[in-house]
N, C-alpha and C. Protein backbone atom coordinates (compact mmCIF):
# COMPACT_ATOMS: atom_id res chain seq x y z
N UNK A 1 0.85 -1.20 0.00
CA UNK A 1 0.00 0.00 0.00
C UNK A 1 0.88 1.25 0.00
N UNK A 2 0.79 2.66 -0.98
CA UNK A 2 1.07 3.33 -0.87
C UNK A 2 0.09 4.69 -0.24
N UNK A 3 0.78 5.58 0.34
CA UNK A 3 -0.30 6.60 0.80
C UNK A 3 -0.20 7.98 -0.43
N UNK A 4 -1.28 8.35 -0.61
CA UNK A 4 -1.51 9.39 -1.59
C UNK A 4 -2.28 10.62 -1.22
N UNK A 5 -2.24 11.91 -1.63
CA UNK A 5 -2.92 13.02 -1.20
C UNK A 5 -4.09 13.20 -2.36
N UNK A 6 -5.59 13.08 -2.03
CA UNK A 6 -6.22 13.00 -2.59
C UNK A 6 -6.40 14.51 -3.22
N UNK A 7 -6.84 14.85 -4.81
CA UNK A 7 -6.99 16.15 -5.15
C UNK A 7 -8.53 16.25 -5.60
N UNK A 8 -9.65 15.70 -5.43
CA UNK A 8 -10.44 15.70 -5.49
C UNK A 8 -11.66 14.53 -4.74
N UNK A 9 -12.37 14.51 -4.78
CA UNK A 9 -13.41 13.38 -3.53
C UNK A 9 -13.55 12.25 -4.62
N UNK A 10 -13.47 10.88 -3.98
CA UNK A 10 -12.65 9.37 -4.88
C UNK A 10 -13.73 9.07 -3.81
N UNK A 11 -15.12 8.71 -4.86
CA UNK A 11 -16.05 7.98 -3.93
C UNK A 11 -15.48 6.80 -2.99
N UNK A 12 -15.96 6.42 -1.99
CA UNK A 12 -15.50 5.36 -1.23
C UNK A 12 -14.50 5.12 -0.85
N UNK A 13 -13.21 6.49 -0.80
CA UNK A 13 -11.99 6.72 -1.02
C UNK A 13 -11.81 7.71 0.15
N UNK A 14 -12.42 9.03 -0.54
CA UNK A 14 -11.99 9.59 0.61
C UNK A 14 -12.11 11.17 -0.26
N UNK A 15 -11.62 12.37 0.84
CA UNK A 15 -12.15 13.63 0.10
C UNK A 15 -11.39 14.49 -0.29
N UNK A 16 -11.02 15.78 -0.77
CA UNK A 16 -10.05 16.58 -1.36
C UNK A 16 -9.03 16.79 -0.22
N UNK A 17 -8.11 16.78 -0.53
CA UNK A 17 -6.69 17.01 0.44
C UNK A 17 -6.72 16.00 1.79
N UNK A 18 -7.54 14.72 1.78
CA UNK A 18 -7.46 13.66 2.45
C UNK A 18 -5.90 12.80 1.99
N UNK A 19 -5.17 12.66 3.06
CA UNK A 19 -4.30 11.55 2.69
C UNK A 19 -4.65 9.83 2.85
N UNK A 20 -4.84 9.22 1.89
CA UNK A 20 -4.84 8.00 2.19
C UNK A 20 -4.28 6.49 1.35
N UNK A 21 -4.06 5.51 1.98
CA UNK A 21 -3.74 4.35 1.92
C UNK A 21 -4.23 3.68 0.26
N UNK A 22 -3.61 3.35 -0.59
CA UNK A 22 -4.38 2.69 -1.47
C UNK A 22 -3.25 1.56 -2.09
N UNK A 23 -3.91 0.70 -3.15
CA UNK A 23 -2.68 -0.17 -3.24
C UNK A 23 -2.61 0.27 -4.84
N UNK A 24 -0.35 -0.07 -4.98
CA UNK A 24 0.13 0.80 -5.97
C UNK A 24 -0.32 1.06 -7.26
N UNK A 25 -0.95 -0.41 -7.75
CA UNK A 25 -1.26 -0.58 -9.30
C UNK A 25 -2.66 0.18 -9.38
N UNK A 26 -2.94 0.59 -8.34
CA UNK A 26 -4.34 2.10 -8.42
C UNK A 26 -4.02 3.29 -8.80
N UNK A 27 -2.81 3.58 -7.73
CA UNK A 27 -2.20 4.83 -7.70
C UNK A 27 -1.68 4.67 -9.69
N UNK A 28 -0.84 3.87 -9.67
CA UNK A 28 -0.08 4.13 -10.94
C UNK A 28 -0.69 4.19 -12.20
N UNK A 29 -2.19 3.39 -12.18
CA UNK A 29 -3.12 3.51 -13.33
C UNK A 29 -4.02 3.95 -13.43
N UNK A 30 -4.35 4.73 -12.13
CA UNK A 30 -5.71 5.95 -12.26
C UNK A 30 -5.34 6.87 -11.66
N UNK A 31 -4.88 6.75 -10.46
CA UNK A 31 -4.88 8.13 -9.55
C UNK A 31 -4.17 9.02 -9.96
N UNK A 32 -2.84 8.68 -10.32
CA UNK A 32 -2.17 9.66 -10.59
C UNK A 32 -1.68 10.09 -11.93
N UNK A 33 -1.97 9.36 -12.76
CA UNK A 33 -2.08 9.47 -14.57
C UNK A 33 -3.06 10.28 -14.66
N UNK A 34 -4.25 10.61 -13.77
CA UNK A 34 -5.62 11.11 -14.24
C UNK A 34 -5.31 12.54 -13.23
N UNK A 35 -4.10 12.93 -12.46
CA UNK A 35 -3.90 13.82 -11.64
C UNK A 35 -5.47 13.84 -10.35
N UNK A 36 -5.51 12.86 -10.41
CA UNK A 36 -6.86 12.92 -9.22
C UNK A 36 -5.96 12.33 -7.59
N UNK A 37 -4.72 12.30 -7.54
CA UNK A 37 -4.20 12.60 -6.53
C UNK A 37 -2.24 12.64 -6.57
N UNK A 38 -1.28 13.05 -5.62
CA UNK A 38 -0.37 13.22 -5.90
C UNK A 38 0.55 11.76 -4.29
N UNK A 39 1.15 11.69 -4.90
CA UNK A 39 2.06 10.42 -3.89
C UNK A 39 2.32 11.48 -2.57
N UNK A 40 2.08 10.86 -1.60
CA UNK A 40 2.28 11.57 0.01
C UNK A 40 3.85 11.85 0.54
N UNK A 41 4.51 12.39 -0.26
CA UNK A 41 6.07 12.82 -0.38
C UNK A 41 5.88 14.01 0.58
N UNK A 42 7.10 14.59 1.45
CA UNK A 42 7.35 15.78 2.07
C UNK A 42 7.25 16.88 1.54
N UNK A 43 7.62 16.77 -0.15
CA UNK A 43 7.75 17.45 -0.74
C UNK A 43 5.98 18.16 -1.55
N UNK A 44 5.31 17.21 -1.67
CA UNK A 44 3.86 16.86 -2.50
C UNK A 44 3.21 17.55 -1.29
N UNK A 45 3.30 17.23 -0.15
CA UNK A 45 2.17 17.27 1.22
C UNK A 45 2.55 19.22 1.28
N UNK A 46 4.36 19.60 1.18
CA UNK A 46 4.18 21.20 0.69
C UNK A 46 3.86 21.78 -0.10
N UNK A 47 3.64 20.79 -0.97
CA UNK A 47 3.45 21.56 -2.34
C UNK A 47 1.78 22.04 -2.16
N UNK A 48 1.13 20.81 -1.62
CA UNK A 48 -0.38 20.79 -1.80
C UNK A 48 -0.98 21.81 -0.60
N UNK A 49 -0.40 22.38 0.76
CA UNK A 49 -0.46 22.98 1.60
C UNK A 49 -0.42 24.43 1.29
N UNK A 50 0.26 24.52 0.57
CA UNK A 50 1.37 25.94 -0.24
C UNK A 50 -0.17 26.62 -1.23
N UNK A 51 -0.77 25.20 -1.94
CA UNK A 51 -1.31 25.16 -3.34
C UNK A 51 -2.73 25.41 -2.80
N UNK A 52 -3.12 24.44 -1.63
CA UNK A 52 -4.51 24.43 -1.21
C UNK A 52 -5.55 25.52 -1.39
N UNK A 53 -5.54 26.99 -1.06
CA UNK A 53 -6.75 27.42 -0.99
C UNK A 53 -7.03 27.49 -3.13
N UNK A 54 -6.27 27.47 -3.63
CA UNK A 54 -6.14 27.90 -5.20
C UNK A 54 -6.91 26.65 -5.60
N UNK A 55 -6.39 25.23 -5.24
CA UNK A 55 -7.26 23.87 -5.87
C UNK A 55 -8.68 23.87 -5.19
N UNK A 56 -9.21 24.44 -3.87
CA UNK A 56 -9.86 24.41 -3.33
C UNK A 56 -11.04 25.06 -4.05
N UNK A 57 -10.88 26.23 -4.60
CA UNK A 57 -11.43 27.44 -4.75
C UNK A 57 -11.53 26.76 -6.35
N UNK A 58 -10.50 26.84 -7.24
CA UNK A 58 -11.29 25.54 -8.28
C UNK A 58 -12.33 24.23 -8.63
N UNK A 59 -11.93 23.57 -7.56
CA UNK A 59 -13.09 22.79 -7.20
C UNK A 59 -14.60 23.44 -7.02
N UNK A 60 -14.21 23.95 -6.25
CA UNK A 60 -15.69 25.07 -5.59
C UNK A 60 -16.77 25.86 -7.34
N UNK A 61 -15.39 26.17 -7.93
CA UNK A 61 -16.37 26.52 -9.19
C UNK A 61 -16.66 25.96 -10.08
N UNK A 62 -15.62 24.46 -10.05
CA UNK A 62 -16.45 23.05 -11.52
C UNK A 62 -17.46 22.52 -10.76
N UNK A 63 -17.83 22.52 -9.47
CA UNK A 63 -18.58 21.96 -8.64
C UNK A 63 -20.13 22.79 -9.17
N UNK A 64 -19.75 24.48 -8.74
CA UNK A 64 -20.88 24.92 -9.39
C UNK A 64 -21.67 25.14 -10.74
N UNK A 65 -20.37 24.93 -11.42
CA UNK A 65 -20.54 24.43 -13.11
C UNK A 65 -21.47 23.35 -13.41
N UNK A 66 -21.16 22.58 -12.47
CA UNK A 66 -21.47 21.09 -12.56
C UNK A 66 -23.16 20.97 -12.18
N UNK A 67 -23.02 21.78 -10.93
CA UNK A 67 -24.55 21.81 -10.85
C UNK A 67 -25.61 22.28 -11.06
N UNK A 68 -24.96 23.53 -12.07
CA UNK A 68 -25.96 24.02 -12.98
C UNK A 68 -26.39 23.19 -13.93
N UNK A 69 -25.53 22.71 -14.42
CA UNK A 69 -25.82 21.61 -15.81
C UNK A 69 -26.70 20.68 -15.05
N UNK A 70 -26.01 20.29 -14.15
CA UNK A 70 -27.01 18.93 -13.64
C UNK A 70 -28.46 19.58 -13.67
N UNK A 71 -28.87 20.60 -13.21
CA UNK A 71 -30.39 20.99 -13.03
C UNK A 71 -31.09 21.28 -14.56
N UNK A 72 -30.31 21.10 -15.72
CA UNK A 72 -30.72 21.11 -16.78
C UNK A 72 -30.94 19.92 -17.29
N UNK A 73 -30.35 18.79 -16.90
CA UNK A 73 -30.48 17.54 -17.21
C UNK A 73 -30.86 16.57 -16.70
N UNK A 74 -30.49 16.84 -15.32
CA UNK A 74 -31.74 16.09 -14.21
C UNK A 74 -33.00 15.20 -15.02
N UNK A 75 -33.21 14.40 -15.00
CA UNK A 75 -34.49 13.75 -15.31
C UNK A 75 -34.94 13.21 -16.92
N UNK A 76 -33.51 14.46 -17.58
CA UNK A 76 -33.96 14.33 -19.06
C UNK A 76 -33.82 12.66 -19.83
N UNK A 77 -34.84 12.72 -20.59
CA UNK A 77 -34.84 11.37 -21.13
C UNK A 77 -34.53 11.72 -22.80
N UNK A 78 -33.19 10.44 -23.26
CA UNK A 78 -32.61 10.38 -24.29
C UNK A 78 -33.36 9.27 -24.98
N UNK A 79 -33.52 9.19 -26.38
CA UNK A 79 -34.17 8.62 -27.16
C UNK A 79 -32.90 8.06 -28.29
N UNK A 80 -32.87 6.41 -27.86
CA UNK A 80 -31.63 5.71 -28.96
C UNK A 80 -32.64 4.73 -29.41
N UNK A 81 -32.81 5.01 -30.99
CA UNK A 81 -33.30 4.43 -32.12
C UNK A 81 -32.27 3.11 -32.16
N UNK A 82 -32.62 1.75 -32.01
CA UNK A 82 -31.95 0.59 -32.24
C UNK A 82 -32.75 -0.37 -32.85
N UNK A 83 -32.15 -1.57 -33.71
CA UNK A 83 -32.77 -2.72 -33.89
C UNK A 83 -32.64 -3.59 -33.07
N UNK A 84 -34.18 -4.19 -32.96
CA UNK A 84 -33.98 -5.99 -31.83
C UNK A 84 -34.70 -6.61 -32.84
N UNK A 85 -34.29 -8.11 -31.69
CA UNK A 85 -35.21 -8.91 -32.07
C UNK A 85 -37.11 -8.87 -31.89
N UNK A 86 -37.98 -9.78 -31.98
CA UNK A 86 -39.79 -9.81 -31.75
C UNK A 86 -39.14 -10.00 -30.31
N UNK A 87 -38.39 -10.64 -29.36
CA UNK A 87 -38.68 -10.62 -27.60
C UNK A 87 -37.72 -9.22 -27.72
N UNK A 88 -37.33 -8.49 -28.21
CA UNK A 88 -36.71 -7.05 -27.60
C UNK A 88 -35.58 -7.16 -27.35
N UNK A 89 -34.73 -8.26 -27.85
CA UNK A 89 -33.30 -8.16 -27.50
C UNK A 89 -32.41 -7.57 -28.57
N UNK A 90 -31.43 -6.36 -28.28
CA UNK A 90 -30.63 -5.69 -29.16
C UNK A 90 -29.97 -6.34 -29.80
N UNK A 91 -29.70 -6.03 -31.29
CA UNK A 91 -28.84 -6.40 -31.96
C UNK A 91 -27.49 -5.81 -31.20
N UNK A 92 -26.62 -6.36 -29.85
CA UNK A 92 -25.49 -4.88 -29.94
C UNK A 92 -25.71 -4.94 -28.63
N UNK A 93 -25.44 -3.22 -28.08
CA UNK A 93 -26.26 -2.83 -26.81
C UNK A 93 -25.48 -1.49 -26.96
N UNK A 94 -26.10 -0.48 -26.12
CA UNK A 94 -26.51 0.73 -26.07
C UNK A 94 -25.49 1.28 -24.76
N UNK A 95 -24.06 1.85 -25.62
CA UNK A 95 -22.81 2.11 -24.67
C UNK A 95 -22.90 3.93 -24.53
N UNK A 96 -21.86 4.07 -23.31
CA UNK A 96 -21.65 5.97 -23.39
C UNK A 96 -21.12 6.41 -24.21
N UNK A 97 -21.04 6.07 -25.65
CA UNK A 97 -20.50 6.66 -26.68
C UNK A 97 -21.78 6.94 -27.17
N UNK A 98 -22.81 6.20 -27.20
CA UNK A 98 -24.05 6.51 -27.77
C UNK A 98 -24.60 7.78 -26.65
N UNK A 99 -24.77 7.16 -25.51
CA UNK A 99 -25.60 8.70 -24.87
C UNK A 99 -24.79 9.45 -25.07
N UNK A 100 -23.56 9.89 -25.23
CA UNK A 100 -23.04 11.33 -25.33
C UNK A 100 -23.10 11.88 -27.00
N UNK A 101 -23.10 10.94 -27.72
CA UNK A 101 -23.69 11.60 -29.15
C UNK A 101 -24.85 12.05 -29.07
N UNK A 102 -26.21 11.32 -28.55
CA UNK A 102 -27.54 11.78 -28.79
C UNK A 102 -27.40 12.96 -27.60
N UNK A 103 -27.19 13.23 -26.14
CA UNK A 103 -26.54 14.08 -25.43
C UNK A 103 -26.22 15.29 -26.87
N UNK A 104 -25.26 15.39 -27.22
CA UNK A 104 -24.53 16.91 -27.98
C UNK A 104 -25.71 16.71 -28.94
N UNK A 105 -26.59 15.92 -29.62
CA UNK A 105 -27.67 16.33 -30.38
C UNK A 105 -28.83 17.65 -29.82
N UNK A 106 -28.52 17.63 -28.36
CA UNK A 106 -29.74 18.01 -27.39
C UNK A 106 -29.36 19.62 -26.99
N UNK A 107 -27.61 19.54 -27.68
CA UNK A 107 -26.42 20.41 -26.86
C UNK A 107 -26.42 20.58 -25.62
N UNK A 108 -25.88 19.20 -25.23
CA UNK A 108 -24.95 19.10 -24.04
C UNK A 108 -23.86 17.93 -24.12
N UNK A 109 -22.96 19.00 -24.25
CA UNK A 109 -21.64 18.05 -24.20
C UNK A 109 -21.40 17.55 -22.47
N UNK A 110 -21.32 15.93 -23.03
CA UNK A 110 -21.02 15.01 -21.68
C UNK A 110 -19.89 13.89 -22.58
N UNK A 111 -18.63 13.47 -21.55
CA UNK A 111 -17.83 12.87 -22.09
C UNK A 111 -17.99 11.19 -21.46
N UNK A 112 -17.44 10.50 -22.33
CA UNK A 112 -17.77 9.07 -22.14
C UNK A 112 -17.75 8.45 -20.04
N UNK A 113 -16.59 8.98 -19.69
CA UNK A 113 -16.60 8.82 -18.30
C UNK A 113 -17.29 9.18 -17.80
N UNK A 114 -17.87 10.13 -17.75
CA UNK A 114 -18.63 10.72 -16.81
C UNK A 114 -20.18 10.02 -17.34
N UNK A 115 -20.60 8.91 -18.50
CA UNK A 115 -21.92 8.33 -18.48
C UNK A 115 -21.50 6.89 -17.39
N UNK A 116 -22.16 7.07 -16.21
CA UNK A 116 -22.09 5.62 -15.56
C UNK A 116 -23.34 4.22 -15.94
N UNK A 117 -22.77 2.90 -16.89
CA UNK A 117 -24.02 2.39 -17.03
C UNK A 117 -23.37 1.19 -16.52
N UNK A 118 -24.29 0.96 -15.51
CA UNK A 118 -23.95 0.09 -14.37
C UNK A 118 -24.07 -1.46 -14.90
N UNK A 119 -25.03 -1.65 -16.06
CA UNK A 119 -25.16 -3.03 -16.28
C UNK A 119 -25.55 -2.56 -17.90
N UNK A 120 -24.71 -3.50 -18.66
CA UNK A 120 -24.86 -3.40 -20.31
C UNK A 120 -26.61 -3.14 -20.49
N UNK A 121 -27.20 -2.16 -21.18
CA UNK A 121 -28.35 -1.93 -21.95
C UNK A 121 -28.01 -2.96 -23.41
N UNK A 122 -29.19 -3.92 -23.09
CA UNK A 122 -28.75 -4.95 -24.53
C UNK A 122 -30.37 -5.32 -24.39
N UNK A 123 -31.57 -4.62 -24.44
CA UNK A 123 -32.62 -5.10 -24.56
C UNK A 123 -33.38 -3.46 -25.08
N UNK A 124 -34.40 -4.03 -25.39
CA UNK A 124 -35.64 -2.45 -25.12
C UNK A 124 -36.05 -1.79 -23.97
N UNK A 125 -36.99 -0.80 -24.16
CA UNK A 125 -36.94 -0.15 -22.84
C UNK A 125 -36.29 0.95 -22.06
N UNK A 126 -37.05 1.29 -20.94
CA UNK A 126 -36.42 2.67 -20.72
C UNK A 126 -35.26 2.32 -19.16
N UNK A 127 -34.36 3.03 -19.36
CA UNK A 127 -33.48 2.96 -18.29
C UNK A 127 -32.68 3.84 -17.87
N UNK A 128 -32.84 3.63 -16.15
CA UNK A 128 -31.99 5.05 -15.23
C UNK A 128 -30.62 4.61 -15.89
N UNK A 129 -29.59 6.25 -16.25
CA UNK A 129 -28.42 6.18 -16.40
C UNK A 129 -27.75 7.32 -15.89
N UNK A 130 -26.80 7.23 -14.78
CA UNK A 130 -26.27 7.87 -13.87
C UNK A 130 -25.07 9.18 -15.10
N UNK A 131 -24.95 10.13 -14.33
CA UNK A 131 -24.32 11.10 -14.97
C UNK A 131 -23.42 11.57 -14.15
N UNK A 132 -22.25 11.56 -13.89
CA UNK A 132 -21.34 12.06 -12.74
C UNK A 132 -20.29 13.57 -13.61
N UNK A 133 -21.08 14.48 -13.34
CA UNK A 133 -20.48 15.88 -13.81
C UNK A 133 -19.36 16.26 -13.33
N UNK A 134 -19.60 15.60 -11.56
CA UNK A 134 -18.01 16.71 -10.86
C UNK A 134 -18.57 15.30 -9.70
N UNK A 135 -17.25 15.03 -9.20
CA UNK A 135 -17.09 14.35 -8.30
C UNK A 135 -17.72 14.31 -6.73
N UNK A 136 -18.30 15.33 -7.14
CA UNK A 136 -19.42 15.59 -6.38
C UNK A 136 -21.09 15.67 -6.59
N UNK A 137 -21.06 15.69 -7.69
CA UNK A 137 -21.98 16.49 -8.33
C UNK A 137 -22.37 14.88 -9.61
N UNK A 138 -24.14 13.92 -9.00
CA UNK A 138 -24.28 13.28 -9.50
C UNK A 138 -25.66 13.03 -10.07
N UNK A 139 -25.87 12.77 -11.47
CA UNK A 139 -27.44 13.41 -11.54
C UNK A 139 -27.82 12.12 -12.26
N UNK A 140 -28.92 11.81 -12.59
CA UNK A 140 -29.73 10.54 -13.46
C UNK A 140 -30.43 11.14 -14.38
N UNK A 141 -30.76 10.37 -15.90
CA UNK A 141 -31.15 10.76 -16.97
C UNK A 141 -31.84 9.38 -17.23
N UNK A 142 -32.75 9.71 -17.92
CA UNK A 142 -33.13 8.11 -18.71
C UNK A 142 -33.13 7.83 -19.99
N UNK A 143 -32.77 6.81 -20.03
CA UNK A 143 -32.30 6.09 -21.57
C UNK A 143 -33.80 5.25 -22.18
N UNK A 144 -34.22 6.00 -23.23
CA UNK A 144 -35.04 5.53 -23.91
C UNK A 144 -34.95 4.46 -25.01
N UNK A 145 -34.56 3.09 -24.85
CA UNK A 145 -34.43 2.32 -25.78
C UNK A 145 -35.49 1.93 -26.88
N UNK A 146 -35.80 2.38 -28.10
CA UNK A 146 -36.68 1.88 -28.87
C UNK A 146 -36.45 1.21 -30.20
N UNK A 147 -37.47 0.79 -31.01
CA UNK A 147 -36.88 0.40 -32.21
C UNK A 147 -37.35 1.55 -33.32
N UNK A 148 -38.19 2.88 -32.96
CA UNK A 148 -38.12 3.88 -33.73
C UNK A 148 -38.97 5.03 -32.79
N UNK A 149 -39.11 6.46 -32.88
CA UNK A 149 -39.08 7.62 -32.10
C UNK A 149 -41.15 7.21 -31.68
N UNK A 150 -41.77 6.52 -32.43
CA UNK A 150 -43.15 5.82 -32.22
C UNK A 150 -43.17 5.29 -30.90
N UNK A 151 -42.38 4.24 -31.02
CA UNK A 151 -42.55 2.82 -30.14
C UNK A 151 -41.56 3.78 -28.44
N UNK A 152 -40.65 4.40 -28.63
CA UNK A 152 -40.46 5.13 -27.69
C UNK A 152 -41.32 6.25 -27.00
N UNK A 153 -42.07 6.56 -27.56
CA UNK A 153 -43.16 7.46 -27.05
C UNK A 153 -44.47 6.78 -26.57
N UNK A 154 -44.26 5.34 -27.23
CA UNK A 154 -45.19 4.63 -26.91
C UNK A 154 -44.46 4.11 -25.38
N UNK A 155 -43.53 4.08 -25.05
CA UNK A 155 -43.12 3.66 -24.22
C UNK A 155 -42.69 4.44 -22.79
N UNK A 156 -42.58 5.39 -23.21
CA UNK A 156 -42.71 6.77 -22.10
C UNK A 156 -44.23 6.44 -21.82
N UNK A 157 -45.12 6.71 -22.36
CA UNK A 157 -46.80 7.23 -22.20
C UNK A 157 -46.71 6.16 -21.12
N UNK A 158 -46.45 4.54 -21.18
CA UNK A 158 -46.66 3.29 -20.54
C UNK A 158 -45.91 3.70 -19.01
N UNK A 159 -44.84 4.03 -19.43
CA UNK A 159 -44.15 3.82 -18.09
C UNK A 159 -44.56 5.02 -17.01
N UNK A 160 -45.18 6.27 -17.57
CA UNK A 160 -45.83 7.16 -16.74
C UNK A 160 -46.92 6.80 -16.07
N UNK A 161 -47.78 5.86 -17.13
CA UNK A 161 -48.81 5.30 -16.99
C UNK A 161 -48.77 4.65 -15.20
N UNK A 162 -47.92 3.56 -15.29
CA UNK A 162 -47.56 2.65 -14.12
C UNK A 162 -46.93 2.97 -13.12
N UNK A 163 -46.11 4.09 -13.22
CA UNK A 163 -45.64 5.15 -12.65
C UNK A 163 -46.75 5.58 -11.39
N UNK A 164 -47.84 6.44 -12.39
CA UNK A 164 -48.80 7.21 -11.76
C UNK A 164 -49.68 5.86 -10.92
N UNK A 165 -49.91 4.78 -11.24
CA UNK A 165 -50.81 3.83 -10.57
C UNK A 165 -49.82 3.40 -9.28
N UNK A 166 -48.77 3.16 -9.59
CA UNK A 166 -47.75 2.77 -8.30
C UNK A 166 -47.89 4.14 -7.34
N UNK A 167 -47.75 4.97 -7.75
CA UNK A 167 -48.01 6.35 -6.52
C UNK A 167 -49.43 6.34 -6.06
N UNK A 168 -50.49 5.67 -6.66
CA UNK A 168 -51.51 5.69 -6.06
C UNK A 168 -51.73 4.83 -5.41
N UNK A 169 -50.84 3.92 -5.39
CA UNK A 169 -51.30 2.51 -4.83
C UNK A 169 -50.68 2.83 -3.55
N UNK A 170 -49.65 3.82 -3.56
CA UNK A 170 -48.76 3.98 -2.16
C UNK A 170 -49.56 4.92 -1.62
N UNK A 171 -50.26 5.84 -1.83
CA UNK A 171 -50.81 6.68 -1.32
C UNK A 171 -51.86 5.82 -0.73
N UNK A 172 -52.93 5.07 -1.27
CA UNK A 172 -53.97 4.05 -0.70
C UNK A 172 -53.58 3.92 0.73
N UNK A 173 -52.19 2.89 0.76
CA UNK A 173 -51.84 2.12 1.51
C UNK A 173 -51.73 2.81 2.63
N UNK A 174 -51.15 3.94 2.83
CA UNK A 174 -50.48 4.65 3.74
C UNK A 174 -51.81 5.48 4.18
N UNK A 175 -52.59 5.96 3.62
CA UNK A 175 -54.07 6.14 4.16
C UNK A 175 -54.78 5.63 5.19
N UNK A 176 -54.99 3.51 4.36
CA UNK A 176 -55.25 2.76 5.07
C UNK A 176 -54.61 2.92 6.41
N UNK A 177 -53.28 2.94 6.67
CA UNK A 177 -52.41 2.60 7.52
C UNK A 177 -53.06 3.85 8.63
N UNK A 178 -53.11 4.93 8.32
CA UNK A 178 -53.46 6.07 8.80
C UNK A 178 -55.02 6.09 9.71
N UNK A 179 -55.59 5.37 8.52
CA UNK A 179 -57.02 4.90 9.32
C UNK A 179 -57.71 4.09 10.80
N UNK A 180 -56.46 2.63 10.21
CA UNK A 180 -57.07 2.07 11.06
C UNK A 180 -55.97 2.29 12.14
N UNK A 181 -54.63 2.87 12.00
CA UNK A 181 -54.34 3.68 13.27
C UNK A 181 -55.11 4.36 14.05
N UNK A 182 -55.97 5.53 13.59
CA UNK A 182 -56.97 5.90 14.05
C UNK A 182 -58.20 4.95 14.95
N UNK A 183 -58.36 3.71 14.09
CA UNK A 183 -58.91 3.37 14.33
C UNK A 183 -58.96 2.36 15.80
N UNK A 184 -57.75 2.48 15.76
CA UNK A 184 -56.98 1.30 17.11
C UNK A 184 -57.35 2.21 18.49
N UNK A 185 -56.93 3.58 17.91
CA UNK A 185 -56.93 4.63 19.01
C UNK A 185 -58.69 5.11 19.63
N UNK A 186 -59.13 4.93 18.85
CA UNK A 186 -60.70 5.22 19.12
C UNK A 186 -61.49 3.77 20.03
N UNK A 187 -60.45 3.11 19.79
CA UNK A 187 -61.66 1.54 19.91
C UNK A 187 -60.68 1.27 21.87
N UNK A 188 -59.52 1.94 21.90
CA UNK A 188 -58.81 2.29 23.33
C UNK A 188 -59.62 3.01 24.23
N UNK A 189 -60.59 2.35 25.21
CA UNK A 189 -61.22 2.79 26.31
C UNK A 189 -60.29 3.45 27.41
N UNK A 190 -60.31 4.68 27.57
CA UNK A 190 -59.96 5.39 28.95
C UNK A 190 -60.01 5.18 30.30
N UNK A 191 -58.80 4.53 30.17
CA UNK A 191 -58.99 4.14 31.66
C UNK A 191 -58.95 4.69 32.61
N UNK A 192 -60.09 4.40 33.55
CA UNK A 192 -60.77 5.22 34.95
C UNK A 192 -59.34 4.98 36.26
N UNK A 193 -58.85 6.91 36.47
CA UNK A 193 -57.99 6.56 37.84
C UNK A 193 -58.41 5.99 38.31
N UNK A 194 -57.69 5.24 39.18
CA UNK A 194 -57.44 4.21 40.32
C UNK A 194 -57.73 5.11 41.60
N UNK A 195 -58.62 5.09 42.14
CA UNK A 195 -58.72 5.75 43.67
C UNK A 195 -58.25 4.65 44.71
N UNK A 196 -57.50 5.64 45.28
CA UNK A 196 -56.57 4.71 46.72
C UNK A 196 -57.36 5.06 47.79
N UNK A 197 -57.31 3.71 48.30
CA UNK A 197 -58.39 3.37 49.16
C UNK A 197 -57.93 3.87 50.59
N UNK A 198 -58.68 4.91 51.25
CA UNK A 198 -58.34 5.55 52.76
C UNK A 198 -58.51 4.76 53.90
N UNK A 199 -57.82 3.91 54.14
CA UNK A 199 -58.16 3.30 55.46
C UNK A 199 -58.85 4.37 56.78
N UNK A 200 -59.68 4.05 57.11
CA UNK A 200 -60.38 4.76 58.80
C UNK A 200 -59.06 4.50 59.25
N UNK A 201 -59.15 5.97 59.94
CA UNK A 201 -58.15 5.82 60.88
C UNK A 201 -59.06 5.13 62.59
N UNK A 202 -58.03 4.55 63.14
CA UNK A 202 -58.95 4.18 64.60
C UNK A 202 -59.27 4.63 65.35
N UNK A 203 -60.55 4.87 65.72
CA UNK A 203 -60.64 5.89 66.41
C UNK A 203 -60.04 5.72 68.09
């Protein structure tokens, strides 16, 4: 394990100007090729001390960069025209080279890293796809898989559809729940103080 000075927040890692522990073939093939942290040298730990409020104060404004965009894209749903098979399975599957082309169709430039797709899109259908702008800063979009701009609209309308019945079905429930809470509480007889019994004194 080598120790490293982190220059930006490394989910599950740790946060800007955190020093920590990682093992080398990390450091040597991401961390520090990608300048997302510097080796914990006497020299690095002054440099970054010396450097701090300047990287700090950078961060602070791709951060707010970041979350402007995110509030523009938040929620937005992308539409990728593909061929399948009659059960819906892609010829292929549907990578971040594709959302960031249809992305700059929309004008918004997003680069391949920053699309997170957690499990290959290789069918139809619509799907959450994570967007990581700034290392802080993480937003979701949905991926509209169809076999033409029809059958995707046909497929939004559906999934709002079930959408809106699942929120009603939660709302029901939690009603119910509300009710016969009520109802537990009403059917609870008040119980009569206990009067303590005065013994006569003797006369």
């Amino acid at each position: 394990m080598i120790e490293v000075i982190l220059l930006e927040k490394i989910e599950r890692l740790g946060v800007l100007g955190q020093t920590v522990k990682v093992r080398p073939g990390f450091a040597r093939n991401y961390l520090l090729p990608k300048k997302k942290a510097l080796r914990a040298t006497k020299e690095n730990l002054a440099f970054f001390e010396k450097q701090r409020a300047d990287i700090e104060a950078s961060n602070a404004e791709l951060r707010v960069l970041a979350e402007e965009l995110g509030k523009q894209i938040q929620g937005m749903t992308l539409v990728v025209v593909r061929q399948a098979s009659e059960m819906g399975q892609l010829f292929g599957s549907v990578t971040a080279k594709d959302v960031v082309e249809i992305a700059e169709e929309k004008g918004y430039k997003l680069s391949r890293l920053q699309v997170l797709i957690d499990t290959p899109i290789k069918t139809l259908g619509l799907f959450d796809v994570r967007i990581k702008l700034h290392p802080e800063v993480t937003v979701t979009i949905v991926v509209n898989v169809a076999r033409s701009a029809e059958e995707a609209e046909v497929q939004a309308k559906k999934e709002k559809s079930v959408s809106k019945k699942a929120a009603k079905a939660e709302e029901e429930v939690s009603e119910e729940v509300v009710v016969e809470a009520a109802s537990e509480d009403s059917e609870k007889k008040p119980e009569k103080p206990k009067r303590a019994l005065r013994k006569k004194k003797a006369e």
